[in-house]
Protein backbone atom coordinates (compact mmCIF):
# COMPACT_ATOMS: atom_id res chain seq x y z
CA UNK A 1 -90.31 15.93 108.02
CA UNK A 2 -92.53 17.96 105.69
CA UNK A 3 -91.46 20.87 103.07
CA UNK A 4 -93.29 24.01 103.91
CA UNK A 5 -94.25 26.52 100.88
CA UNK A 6 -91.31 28.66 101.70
CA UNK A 7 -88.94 25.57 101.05
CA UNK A 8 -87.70 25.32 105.02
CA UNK A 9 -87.95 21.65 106.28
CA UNK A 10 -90.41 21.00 109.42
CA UNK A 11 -90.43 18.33 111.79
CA UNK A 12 -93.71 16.82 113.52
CA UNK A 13 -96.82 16.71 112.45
CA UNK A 14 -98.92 18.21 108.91
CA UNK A 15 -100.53 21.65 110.43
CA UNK A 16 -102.11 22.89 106.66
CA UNK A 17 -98.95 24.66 105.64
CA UNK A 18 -97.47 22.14 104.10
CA UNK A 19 -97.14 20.54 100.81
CA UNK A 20 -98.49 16.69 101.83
CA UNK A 21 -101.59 15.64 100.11
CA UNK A 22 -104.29 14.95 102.27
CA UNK A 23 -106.04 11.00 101.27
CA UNK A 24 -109.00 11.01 100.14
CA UNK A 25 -110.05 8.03 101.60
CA UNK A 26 -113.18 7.78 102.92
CA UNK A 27 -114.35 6.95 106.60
CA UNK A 28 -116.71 4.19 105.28
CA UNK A 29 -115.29 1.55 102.82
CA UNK A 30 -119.07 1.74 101.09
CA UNK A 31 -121.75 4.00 100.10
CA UNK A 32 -124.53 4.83 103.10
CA UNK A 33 -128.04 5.57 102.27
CA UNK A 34 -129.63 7.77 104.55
CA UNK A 35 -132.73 6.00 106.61
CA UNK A 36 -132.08 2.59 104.92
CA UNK A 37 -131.15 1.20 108.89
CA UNK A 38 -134.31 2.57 109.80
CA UNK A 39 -136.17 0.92 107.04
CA UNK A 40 -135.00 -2.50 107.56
CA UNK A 41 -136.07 -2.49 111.50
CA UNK A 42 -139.02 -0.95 110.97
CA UNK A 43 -139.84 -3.94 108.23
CA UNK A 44 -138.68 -6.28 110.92
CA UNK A 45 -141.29 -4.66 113.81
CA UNK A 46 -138.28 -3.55 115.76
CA UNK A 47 -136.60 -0.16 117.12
CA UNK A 48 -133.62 0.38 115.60
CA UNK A 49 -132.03 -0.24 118.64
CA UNK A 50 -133.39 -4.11 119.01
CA UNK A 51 -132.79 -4.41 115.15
CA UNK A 52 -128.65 -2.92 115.92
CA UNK A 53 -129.04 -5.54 118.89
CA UNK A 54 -130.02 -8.68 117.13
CA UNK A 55 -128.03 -7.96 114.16
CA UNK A 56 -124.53 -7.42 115.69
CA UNK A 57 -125.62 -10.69 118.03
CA UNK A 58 -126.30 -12.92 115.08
CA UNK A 59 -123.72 -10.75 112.02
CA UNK A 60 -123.54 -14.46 110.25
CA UNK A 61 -127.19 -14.69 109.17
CA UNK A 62 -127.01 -10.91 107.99
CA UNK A 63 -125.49 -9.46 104.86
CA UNK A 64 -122.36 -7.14 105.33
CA UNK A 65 -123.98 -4.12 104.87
CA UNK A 66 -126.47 -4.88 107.70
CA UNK A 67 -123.60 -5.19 109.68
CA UNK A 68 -121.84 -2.28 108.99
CA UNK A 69 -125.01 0.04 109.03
CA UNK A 70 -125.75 -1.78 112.69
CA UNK A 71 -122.14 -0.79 113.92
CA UNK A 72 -122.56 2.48 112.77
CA UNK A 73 -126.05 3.19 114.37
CA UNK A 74 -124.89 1.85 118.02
CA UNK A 75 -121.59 3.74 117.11
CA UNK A 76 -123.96 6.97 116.66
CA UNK A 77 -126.20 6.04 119.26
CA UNK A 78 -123.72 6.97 121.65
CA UNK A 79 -123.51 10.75 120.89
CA UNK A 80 -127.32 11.02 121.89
């Protein structure tokens, strides 16, 4: 149930009229730098693509934020 402005009680879903607070949680638990990805297969002589490939294959001999930034770029690379 959520409280709408006027004080009437509304069942369902949030639609913007009411008074919940929206989180402000982010989508990703960390900070992204923009091209950093692309840096670190470029260092390696790769595409990003074989660099996203051989990181998410091997995640144990990579840092965390590798990782992540490799899940996100074959997440992205989808929408091409």
């Amino acid at each position: 149930m959520h409280k709408m402005p006027d004080g009437t009680m509304m069942k369902g879903k949030c639609h913007g009229g009411c008074d919940k607070k929206k989180s402000k949680k982010s989508m990703f638990p960390m900070k992204m730098k923009k091209g950093a990805f692309t840096k670190q297969a470029t260092g390696a002589n790769m595409t990003v693509k074989g660099f996203t490939k051989k990181v998410l294959s091997n995640p144990s001999q990579y840092k965390k934020r590798t990782v992540m930034r490799a899940r996100l770029a074959k997440t992205l690379s989808k929408f091409n």
